[in-house]
N, C-alpha and C. Protein backbone atom coordinates (compact mmCIF):
# COMPACT_ATOMS: atom_id res chain seq x y z
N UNK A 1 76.82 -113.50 -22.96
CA UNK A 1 77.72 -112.67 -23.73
C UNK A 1 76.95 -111.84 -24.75
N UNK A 2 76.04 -112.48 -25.72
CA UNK A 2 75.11 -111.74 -26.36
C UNK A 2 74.29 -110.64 -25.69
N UNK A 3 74.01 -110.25 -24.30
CA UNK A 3 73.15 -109.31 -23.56
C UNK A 3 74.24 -108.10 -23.32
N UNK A 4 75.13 -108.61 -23.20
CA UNK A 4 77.03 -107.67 -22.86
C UNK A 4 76.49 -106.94 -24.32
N UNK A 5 76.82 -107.41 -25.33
CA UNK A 5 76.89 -106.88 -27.03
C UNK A 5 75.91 -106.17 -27.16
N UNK A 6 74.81 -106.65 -26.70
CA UNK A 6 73.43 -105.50 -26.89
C UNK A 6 73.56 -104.26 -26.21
N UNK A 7 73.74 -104.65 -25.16
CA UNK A 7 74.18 -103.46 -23.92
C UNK A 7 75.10 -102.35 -24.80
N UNK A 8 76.65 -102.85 -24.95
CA UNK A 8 77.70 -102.28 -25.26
C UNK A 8 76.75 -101.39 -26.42
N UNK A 9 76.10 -102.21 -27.44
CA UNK A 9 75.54 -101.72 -28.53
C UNK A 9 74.82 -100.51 -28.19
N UNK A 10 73.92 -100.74 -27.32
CA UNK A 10 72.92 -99.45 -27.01
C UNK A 10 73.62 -98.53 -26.34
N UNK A 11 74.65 -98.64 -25.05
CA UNK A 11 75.23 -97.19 -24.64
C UNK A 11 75.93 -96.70 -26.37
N UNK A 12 76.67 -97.66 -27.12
CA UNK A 12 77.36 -97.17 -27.93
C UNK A 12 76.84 -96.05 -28.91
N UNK A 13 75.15 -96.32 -29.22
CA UNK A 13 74.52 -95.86 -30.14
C UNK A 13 73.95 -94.42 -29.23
N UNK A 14 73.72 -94.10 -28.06
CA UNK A 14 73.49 -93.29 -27.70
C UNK A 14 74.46 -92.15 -26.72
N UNK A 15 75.69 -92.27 -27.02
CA UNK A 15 76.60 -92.02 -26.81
C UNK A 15 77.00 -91.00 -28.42
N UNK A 16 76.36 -91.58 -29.45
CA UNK A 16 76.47 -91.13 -30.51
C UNK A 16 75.32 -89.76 -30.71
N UNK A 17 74.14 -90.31 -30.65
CA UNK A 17 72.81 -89.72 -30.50
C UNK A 17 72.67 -88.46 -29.42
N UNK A 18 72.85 -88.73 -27.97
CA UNK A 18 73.07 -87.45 -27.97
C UNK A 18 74.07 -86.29 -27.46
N UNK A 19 75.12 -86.24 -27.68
CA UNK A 19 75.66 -85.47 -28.15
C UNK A 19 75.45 -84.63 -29.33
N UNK A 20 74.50 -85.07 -30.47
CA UNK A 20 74.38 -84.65 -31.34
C UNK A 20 72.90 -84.05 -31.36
N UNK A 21 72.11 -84.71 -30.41
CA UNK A 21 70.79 -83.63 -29.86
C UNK A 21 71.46 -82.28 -29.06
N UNK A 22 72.37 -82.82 -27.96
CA UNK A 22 72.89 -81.54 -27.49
C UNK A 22 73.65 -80.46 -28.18
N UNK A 23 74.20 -80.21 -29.28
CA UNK A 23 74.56 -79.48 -30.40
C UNK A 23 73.49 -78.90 -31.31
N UNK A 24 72.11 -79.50 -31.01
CA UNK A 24 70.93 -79.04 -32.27
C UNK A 24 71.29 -77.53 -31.66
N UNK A 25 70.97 -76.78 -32.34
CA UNK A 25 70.45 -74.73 -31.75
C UNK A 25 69.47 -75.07 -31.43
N UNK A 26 69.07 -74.05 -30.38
CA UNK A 26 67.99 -73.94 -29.55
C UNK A 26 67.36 -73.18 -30.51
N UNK A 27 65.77 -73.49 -30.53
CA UNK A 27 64.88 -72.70 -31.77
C UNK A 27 64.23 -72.01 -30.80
N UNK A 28 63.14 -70.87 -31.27
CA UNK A 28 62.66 -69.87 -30.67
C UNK A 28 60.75 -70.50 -31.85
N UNK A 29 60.00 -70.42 -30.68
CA UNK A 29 58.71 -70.69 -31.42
C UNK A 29 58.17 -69.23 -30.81
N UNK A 30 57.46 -68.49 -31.82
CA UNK A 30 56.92 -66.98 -32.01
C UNK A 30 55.24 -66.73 -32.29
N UNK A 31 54.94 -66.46 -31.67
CA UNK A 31 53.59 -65.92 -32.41
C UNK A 31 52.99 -64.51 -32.78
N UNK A 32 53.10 -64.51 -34.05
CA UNK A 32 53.42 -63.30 -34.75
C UNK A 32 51.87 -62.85 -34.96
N UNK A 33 51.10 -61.76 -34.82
CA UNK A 33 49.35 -61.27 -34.49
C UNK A 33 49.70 -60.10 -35.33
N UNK A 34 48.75 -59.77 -36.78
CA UNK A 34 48.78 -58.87 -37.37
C UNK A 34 47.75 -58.15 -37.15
N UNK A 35 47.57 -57.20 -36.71
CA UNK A 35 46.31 -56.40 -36.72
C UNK A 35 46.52 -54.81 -36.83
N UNK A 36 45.05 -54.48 -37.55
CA UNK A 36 45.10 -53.22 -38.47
C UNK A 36 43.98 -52.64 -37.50
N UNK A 37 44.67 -51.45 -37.70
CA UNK A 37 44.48 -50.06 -36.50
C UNK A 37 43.72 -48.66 -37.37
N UNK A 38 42.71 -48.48 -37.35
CA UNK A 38 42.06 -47.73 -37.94
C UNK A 38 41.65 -46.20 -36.58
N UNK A 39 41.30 -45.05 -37.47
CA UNK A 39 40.85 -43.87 -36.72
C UNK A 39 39.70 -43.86 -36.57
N UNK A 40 39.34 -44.43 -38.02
CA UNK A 40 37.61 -44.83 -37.98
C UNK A 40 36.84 -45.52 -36.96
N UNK A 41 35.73 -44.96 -36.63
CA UNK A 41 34.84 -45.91 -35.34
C UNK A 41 34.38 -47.11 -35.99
N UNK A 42 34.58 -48.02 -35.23
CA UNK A 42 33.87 -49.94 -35.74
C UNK A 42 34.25 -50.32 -34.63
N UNK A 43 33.66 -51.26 -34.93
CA UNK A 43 34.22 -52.51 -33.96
C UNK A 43 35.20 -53.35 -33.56
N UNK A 44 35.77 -53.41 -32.81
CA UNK A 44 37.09 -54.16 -32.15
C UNK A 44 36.42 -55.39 -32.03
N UNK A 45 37.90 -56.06 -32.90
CA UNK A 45 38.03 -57.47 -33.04
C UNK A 45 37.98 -58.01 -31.50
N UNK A 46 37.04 -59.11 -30.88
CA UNK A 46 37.60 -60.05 -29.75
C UNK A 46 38.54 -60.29 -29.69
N UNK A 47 39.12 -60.73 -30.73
CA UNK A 47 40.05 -61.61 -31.07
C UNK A 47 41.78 -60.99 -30.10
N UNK A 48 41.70 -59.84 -30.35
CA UNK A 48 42.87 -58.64 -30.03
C UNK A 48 42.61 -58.01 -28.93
N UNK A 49 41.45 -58.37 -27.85
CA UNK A 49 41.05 -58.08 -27.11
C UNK A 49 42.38 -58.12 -25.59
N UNK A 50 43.00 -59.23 -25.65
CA UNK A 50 44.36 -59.31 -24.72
C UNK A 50 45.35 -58.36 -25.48
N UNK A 51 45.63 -57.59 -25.83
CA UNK A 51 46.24 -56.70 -26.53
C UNK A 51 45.94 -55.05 -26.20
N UNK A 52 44.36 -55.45 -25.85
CA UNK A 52 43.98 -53.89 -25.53
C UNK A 52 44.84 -52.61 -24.77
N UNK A 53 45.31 -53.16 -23.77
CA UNK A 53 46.13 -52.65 -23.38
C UNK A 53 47.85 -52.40 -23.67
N UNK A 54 48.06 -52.81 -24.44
CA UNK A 54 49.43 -52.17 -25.63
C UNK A 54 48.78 -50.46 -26.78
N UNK A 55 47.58 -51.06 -26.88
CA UNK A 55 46.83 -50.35 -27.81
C UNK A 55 46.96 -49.15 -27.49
N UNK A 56 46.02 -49.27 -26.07
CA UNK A 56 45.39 -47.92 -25.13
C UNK A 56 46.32 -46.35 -25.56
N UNK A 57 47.80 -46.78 -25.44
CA UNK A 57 48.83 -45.70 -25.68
C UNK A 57 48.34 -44.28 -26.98
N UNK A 58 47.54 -45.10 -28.09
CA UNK A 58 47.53 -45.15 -29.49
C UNK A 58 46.66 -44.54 -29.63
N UNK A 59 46.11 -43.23 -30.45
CA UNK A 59 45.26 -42.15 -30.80
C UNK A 59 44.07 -43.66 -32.20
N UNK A 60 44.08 -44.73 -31.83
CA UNK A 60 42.80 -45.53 -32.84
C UNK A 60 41.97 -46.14 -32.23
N UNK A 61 40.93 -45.93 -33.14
CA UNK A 61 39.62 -46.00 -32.41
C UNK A 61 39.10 -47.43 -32.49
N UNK A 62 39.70 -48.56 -33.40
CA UNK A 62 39.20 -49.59 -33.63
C UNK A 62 40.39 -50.95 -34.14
N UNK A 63 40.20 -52.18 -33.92
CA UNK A 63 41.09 -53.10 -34.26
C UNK A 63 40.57 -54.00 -34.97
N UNK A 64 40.95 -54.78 -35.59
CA UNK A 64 40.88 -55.81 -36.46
C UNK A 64 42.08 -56.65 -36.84
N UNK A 65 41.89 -58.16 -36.09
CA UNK A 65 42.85 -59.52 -36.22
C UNK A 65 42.62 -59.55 -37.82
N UNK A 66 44.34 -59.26 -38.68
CA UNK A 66 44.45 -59.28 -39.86
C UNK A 66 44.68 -61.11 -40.25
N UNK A 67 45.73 -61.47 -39.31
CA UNK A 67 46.11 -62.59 -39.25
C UNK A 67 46.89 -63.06 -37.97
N UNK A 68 47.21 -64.30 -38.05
CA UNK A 68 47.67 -64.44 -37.01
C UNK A 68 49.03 -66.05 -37.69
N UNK A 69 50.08 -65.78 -37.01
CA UNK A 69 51.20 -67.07 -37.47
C UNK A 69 51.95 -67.28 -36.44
N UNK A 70 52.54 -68.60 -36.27
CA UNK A 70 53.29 -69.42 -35.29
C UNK A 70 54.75 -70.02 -35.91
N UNK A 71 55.42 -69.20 -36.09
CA UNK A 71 57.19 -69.56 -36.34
C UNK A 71 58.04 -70.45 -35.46
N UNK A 72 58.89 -70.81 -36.06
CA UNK A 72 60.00 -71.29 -35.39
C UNK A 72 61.28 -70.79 -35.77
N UNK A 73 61.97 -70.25 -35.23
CA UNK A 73 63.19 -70.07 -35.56
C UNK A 73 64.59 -70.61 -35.36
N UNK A 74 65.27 -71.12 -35.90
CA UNK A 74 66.48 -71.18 -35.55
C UNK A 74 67.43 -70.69 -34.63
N UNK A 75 68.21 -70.61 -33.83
CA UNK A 75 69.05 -69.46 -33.19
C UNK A 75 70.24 -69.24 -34.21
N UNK A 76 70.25 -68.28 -34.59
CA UNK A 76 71.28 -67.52 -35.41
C UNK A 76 70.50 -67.42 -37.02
N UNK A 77 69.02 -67.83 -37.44
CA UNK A 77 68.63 -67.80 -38.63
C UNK A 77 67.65 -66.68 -38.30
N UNK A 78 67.03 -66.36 -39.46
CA UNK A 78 65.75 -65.34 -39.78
C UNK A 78 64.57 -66.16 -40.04
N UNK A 79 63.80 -65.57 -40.21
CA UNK A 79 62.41 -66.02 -40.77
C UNK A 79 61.47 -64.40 -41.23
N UNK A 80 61.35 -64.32 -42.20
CA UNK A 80 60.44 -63.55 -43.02
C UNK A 80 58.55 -64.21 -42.82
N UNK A 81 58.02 -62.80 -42.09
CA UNK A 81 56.95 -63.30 -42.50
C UNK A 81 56.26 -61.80 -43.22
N UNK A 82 54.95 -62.19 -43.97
CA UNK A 82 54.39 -61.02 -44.51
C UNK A 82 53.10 -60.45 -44.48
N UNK A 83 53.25 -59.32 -44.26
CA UNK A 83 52.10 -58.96 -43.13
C UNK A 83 51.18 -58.14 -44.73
N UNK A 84 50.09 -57.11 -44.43
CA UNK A 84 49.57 -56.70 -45.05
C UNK A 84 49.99 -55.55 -45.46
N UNK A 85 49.38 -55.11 -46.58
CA UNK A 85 50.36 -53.95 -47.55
C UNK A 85 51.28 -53.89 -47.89
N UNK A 86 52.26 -55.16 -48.12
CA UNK A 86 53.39 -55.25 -49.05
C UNK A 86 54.69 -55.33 -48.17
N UNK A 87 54.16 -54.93 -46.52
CA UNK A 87 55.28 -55.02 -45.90
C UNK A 87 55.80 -56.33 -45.29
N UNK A 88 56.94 -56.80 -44.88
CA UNK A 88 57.46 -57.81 -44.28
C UNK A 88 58.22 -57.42 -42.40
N UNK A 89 57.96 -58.82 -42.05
CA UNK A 89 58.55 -58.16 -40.88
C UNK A 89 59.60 -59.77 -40.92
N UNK A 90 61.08 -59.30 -40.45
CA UNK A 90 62.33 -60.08 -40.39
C UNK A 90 62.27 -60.44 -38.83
N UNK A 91 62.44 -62.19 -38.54
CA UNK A 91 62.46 -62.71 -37.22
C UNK A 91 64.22 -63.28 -37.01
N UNK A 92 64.65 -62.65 -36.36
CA UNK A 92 66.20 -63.34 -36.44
C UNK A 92 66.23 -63.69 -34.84
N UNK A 93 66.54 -64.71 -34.40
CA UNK A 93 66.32 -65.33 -33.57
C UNK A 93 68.43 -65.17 -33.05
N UNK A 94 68.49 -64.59 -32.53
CA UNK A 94 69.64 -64.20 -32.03
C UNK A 94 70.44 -64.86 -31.05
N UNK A 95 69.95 -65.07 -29.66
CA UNK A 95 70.77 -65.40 -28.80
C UNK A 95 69.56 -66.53 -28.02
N UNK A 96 69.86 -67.34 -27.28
CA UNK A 96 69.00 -67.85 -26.44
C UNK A 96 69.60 -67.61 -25.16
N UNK A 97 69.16 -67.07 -24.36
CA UNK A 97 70.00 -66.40 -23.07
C UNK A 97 69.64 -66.92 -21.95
N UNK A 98 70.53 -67.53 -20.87
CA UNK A 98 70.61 -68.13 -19.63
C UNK A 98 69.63 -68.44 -18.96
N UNK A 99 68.66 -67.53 -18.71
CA UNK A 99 67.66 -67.20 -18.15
C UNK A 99 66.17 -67.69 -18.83
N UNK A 100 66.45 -68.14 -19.66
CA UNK A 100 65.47 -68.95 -20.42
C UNK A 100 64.93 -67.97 -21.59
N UNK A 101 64.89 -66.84 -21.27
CA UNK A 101 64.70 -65.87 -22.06
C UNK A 101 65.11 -65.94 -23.86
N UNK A 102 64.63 -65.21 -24.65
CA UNK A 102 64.90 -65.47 -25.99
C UNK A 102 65.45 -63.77 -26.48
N UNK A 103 66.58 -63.40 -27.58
CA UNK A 103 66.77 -62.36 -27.94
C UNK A 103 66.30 -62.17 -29.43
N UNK A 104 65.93 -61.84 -29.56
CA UNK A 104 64.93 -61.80 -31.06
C UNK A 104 65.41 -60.27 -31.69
N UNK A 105 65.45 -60.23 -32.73
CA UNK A 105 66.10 -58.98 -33.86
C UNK A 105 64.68 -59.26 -34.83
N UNK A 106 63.85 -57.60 -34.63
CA UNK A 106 62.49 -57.09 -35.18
C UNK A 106 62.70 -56.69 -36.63
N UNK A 107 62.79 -56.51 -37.65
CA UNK A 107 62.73 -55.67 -38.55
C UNK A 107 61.69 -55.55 -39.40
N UNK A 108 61.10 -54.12 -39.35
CA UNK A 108 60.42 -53.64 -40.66
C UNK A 108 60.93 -53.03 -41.66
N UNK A 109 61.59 -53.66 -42.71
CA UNK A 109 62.23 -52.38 -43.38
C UNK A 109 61.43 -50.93 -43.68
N UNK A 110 62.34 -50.13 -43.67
CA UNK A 110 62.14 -48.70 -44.28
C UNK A 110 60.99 -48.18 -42.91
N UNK A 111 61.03 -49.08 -41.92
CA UNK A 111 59.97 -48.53 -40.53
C UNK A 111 60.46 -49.22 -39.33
N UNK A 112 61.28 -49.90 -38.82
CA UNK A 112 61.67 -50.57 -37.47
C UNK A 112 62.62 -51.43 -37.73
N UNK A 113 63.83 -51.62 -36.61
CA UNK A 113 65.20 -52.32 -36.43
C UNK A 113 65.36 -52.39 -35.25
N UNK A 114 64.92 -52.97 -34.25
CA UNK A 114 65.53 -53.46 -33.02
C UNK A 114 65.65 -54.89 -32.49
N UNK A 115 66.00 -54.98 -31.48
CA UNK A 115 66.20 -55.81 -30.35
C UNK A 115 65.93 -56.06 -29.46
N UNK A 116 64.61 -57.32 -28.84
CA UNK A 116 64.46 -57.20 -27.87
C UNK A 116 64.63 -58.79 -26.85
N UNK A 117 64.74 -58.73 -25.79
CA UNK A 117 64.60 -59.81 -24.92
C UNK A 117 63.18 -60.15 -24.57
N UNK A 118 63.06 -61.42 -24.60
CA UNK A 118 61.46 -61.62 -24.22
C UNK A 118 61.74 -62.76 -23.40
N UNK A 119 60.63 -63.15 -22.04
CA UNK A 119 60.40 -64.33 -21.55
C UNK A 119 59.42 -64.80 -22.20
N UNK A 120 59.13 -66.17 -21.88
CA UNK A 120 58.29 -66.88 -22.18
C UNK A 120 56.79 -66.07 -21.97
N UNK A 121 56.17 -66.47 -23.15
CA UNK A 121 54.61 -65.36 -22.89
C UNK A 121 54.66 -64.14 -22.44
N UNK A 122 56.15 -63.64 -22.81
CA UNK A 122 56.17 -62.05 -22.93
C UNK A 122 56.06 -61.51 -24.30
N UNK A 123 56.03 -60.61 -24.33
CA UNK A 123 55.12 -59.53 -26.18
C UNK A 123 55.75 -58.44 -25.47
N UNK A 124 55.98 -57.77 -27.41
CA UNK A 124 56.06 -56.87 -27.20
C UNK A 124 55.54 -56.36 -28.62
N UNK A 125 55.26 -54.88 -28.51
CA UNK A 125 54.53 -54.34 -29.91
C UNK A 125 54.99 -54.09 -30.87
N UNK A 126 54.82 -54.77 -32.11
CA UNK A 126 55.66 -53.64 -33.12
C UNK A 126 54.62 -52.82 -33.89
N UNK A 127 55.09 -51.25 -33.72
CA UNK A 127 54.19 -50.99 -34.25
C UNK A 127 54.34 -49.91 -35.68
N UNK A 128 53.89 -49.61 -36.57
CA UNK A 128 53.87 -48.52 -37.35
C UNK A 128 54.03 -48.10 -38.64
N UNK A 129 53.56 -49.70 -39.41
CA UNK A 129 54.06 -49.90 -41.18
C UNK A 129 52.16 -48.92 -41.51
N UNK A 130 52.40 -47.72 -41.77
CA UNK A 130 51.08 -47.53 -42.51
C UNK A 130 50.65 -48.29 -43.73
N UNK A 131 49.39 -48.27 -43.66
CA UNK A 131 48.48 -49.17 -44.96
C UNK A 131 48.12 -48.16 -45.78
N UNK A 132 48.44 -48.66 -47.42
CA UNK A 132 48.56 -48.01 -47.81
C UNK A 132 47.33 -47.05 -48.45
N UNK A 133 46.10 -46.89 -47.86
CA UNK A 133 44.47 -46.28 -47.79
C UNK A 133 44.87 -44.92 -46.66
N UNK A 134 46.20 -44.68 -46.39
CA UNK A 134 46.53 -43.89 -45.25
C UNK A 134 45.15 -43.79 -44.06
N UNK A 135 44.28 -44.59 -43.90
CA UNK A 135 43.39 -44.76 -42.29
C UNK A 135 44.24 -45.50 -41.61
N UNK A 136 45.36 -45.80 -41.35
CA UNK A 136 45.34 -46.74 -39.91
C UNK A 136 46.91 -46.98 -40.21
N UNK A 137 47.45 -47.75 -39.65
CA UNK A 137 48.65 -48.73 -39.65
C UNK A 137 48.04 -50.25 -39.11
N UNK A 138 49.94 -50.82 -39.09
CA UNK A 138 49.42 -52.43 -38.40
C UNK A 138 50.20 -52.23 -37.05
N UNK A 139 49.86 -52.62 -36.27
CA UNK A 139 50.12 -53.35 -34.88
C UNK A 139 50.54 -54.64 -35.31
N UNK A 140 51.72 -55.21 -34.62
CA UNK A 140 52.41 -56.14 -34.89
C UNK A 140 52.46 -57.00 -33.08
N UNK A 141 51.53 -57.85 -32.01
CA UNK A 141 52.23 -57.93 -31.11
C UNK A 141 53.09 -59.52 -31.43
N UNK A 142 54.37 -59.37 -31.25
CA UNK A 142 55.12 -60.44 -31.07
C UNK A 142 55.23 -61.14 -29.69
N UNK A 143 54.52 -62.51 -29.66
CA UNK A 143 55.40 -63.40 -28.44
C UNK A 143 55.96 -64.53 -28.55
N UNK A 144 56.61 -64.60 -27.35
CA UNK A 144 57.70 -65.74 -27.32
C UNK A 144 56.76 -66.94 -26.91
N UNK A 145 56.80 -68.29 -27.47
CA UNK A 145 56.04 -68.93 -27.08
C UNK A 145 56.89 -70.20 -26.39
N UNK A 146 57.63 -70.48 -26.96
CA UNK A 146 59.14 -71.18 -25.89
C UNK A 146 60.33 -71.12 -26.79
N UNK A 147 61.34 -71.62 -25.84
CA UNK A 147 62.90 -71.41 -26.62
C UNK A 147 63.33 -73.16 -25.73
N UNK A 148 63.72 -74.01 -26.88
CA UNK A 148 64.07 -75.26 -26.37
C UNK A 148 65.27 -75.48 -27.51
């Protein structure tokens, strides 16, 4: 009878448990790559080297990994992170969509407001907060690193 009670006990307690994992929001983990884009000739960072080709589009002659950060977001919260020269870029983690996919809301104020869908280890660029030495701007590439 005591093994019945344990039993009863443990479906009881996880009967509780998850349901209440299945209600967490699905979070969005991001990896946010700051790098500064100059006209000037130097040397390109390694580092931004998988990026080259977002770049290519772009009249600059040189890159440099400013920083680099790994977020998590909430679905339906923001996350502020802050990049160089005073600007911020807003992560609002929007929808988590069927397809495994993540909908993410970009903002730079006073320079970018959109929306985009990303898969897993998909990026996309943000680009165009000038620094304030007027040589260059930042390149912003955002990726999705999972949505669970």
């Amino acid at each position: 009878m005591t093994q019945l009670l344990r039993l009863f006990a443990a479906v009881s307690l996880l009967a509780v448990i998850l349901p209440a994992q299945a209600l967490a929001a699905p979070k969005a983990t991001v990896a946010i790559d700051i790098v500064q884009a100059s006209k000037e000739p130097g040397e390109n960072d390694p580092r931004v080297a998988k990026f080259r080709s977002q770049f290519a589009d772009f009249n600059y002659k040189s890159f440099k990994l400013v920083a680099s950060r790994l977020i998590t977001v909430d679905e339906k919260k923001a996350t502020t992170v802050d990049l160089a020269g005073g600007h911020k870029l807003n992560v609002t983690f929007t929808k988590a969509e069927p397809n495994g996919r993540a909908r993410l809301k970009l903002s730079v104020p006073g320079v970018l407001d959109t929306t985009v869908s990303l898969k897993r280890d998909g990026s996309v660029l943000v680009g165009g907060p000038a620094l304030p030495s007027g040589n260059g701007v930042l390149f912003i590439p955002v990726t999705l690193v999972e949505v669970k």
